[in-house]
PDB file of N, CA and C in Angstrom:
ATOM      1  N   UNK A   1     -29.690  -8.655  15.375  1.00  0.00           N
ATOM      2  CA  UNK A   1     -29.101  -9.610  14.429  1.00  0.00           C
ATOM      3  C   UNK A   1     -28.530  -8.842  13.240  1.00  0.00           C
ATOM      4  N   UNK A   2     -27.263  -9.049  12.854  1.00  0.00           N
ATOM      5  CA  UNK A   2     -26.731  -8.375  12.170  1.00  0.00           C
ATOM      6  C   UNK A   2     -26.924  -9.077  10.587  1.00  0.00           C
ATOM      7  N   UNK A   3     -25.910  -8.119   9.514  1.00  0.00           N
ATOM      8  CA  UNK A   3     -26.152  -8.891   8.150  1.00  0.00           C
ATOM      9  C   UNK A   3     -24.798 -10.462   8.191  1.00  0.00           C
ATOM     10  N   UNK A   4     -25.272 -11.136   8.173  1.00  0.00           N
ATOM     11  CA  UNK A   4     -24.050 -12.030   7.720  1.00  0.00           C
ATOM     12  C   UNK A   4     -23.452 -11.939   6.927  1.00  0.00           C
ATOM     13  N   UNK A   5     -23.182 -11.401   6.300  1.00  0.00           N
ATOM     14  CA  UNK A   5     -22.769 -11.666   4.801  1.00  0.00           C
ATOM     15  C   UNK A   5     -21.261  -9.938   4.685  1.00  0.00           C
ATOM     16  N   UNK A   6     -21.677  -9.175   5.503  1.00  0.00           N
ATOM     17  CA  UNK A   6     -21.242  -8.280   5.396  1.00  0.00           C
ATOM     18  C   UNK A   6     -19.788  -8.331   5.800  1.00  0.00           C
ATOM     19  N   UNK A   7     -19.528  -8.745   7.288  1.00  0.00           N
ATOM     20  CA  UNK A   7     -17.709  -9.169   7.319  1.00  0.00           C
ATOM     21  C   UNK A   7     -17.563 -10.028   6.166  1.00  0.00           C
ATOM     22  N   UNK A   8     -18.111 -11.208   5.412  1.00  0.00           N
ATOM     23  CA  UNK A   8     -17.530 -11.881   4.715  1.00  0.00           C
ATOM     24  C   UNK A   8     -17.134 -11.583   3.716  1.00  0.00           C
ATOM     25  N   UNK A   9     -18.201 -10.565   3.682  1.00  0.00           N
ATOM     26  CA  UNK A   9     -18.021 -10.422   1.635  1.00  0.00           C
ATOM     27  C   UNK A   9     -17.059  -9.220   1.572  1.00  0.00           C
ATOM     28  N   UNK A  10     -17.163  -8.228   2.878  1.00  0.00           N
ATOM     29  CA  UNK A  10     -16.014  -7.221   2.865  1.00  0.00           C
ATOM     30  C   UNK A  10     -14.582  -7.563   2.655  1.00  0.00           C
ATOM     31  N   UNK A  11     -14.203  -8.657   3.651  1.00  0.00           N
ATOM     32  CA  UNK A  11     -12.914  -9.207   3.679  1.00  0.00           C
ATOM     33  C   UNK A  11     -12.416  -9.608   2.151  1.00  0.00           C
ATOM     34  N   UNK A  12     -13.644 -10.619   1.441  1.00  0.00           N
ATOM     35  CA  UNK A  12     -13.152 -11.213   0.317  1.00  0.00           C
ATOM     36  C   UNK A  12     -13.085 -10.629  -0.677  1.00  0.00           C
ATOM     37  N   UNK A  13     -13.539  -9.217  -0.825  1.00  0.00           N
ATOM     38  CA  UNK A  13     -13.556  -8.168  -1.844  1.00  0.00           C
ATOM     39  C   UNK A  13     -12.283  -7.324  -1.432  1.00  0.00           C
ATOM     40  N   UNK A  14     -11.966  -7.293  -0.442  1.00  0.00           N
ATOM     41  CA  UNK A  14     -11.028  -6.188  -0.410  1.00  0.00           C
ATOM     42  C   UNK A  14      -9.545  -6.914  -1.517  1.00  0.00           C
ATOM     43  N   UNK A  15      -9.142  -8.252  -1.296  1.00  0.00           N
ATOM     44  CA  UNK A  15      -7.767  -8.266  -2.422  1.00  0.00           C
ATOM     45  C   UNK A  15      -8.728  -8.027  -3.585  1.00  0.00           C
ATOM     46  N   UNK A  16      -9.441  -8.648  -3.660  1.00  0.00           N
ATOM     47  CA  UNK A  16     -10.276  -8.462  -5.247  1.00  0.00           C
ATOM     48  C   UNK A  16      -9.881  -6.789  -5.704  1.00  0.00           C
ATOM     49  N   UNK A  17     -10.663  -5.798  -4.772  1.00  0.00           N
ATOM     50  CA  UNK A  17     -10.184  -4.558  -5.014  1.00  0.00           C
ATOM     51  C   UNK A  17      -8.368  -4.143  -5.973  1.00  0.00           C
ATOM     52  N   UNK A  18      -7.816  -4.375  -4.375  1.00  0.00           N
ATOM     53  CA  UNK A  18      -6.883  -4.092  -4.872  1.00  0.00           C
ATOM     54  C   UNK A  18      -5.728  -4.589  -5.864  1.00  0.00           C
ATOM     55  N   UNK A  19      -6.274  -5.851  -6.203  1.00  0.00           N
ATOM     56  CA  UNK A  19      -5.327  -6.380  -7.878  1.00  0.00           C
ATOM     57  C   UNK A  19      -5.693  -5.743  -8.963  1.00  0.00           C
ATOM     58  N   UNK A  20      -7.584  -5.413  -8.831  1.00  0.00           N
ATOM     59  CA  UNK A  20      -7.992  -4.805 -10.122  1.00  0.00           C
ATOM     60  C   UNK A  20      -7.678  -3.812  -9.835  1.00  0.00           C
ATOM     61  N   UNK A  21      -7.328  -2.920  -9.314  1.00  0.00           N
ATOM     62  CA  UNK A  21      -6.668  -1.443  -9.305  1.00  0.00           C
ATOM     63  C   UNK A  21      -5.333  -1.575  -9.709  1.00  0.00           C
ATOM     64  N   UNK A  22      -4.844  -2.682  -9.004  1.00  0.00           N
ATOM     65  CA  UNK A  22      -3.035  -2.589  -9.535  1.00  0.00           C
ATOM     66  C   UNK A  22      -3.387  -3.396 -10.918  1.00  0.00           C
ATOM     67  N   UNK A  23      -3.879  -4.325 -11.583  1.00  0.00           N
ATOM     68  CA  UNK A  23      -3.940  -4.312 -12.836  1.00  0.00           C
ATOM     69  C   UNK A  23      -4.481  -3.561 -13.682  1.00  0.00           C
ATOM     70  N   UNK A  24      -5.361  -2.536 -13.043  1.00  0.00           N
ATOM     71  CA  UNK A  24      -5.845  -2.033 -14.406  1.00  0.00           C
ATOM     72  C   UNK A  24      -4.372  -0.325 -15.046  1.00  0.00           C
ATOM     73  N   UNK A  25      -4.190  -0.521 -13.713  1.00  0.00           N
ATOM     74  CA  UNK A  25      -3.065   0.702 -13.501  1.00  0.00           C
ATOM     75  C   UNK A  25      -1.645   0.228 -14.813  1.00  0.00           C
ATOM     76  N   UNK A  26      -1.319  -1.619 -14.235  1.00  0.00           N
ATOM     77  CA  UNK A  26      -0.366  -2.008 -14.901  1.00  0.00           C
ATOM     78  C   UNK A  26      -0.514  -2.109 -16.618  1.00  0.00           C
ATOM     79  N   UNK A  27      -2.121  -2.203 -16.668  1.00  0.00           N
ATOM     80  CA  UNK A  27      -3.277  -2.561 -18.256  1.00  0.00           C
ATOM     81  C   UNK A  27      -2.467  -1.629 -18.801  1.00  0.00           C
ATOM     82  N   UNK A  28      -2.377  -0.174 -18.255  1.00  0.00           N
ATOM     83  CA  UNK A  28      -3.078   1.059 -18.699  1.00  0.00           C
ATOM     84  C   UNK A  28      -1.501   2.100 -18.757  1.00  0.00           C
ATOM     85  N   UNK A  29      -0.466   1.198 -18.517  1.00  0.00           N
ATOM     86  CA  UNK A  29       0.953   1.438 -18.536  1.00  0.00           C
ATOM     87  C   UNK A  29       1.602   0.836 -19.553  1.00  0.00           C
ATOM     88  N   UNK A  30       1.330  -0.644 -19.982  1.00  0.00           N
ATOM     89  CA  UNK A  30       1.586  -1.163 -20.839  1.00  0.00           C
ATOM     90  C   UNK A  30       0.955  -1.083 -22.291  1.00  0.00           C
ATOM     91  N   UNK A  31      -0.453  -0.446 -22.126  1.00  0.00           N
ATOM     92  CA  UNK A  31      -1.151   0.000 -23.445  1.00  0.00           C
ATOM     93  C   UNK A  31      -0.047   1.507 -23.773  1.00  0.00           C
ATOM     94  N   UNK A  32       0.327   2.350 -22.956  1.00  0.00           N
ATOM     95  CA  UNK A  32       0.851   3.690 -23.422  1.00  0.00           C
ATOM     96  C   UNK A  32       1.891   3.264 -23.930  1.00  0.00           C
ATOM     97  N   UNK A  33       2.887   2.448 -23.407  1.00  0.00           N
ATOM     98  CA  UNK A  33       4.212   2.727 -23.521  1.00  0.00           C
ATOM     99  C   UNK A  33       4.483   1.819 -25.206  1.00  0.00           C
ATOM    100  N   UNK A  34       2.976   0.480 -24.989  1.00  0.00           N
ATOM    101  CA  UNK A  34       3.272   0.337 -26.893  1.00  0.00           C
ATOM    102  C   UNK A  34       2.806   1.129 -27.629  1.00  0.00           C
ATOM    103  N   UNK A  35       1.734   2.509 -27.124  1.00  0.00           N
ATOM    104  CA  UNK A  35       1.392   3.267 -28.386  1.00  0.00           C
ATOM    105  C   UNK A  35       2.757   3.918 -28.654  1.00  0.00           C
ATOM    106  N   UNK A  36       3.725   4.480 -27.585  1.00  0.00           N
ATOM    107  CA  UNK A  36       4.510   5.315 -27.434  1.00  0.00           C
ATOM    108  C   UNK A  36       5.298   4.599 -28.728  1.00  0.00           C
ATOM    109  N   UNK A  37       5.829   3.553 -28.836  1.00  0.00           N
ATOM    110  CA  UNK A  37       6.915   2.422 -29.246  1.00  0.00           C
ATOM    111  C   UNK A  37       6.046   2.592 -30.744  1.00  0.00           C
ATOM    112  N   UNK A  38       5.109   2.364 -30.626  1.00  0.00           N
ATOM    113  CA  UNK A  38       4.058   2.536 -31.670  1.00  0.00           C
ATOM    114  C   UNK A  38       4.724   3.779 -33.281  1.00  0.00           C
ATOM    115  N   UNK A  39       4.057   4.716 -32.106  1.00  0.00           N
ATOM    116  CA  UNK A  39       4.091   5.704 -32.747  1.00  0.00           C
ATOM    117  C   UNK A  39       5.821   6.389 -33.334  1.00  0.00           C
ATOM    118  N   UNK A  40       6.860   5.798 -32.321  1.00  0.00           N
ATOM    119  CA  UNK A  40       8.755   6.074 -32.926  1.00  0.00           C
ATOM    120  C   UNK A  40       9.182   5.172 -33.952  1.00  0.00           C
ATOM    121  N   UNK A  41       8.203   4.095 -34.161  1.00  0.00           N
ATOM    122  CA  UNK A  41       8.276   3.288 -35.307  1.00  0.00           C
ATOM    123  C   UNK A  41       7.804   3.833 -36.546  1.00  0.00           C
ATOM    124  N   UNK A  42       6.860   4.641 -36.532  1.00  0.00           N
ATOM    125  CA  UNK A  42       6.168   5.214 -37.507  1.00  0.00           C
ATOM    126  C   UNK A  42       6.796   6.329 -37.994  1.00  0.00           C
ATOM    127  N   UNK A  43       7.634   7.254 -37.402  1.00  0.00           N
ATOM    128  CA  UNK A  43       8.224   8.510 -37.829  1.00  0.00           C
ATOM    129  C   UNK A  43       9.822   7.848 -37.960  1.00  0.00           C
TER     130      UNK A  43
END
C-alpha cells in the first residue's frame, strides 16, 4: 500500500513551484531595475 497523498500533492505543487520561481525571478528584476532608476535620479 502505497502513500496516497504523494501523486497528489506532487502534481499540485509542481505549478505552485514553478510561478514562485518565475515570480520571485520577475520580484527580483523589478526591485533592480527601480534601484537602478533610483539611483540616475539621484546623480
Amino acid at each position: 500500500m502505497g502513500d496516497p497523498f504523494k501523486d497528489t500533492s506532487s502534481v499540485a505543487l509542481n505549478p505552485v513551484i514553478k510561478f514562485t520561481t518565475l515570480f520571485g525571478l520577475l520580484a527580483t528584476e523589478i526591485a533592480v531595475s527601480m534601484i537602478q532608476k533610483d539611483n540616475a535620479q539621484d546623480s
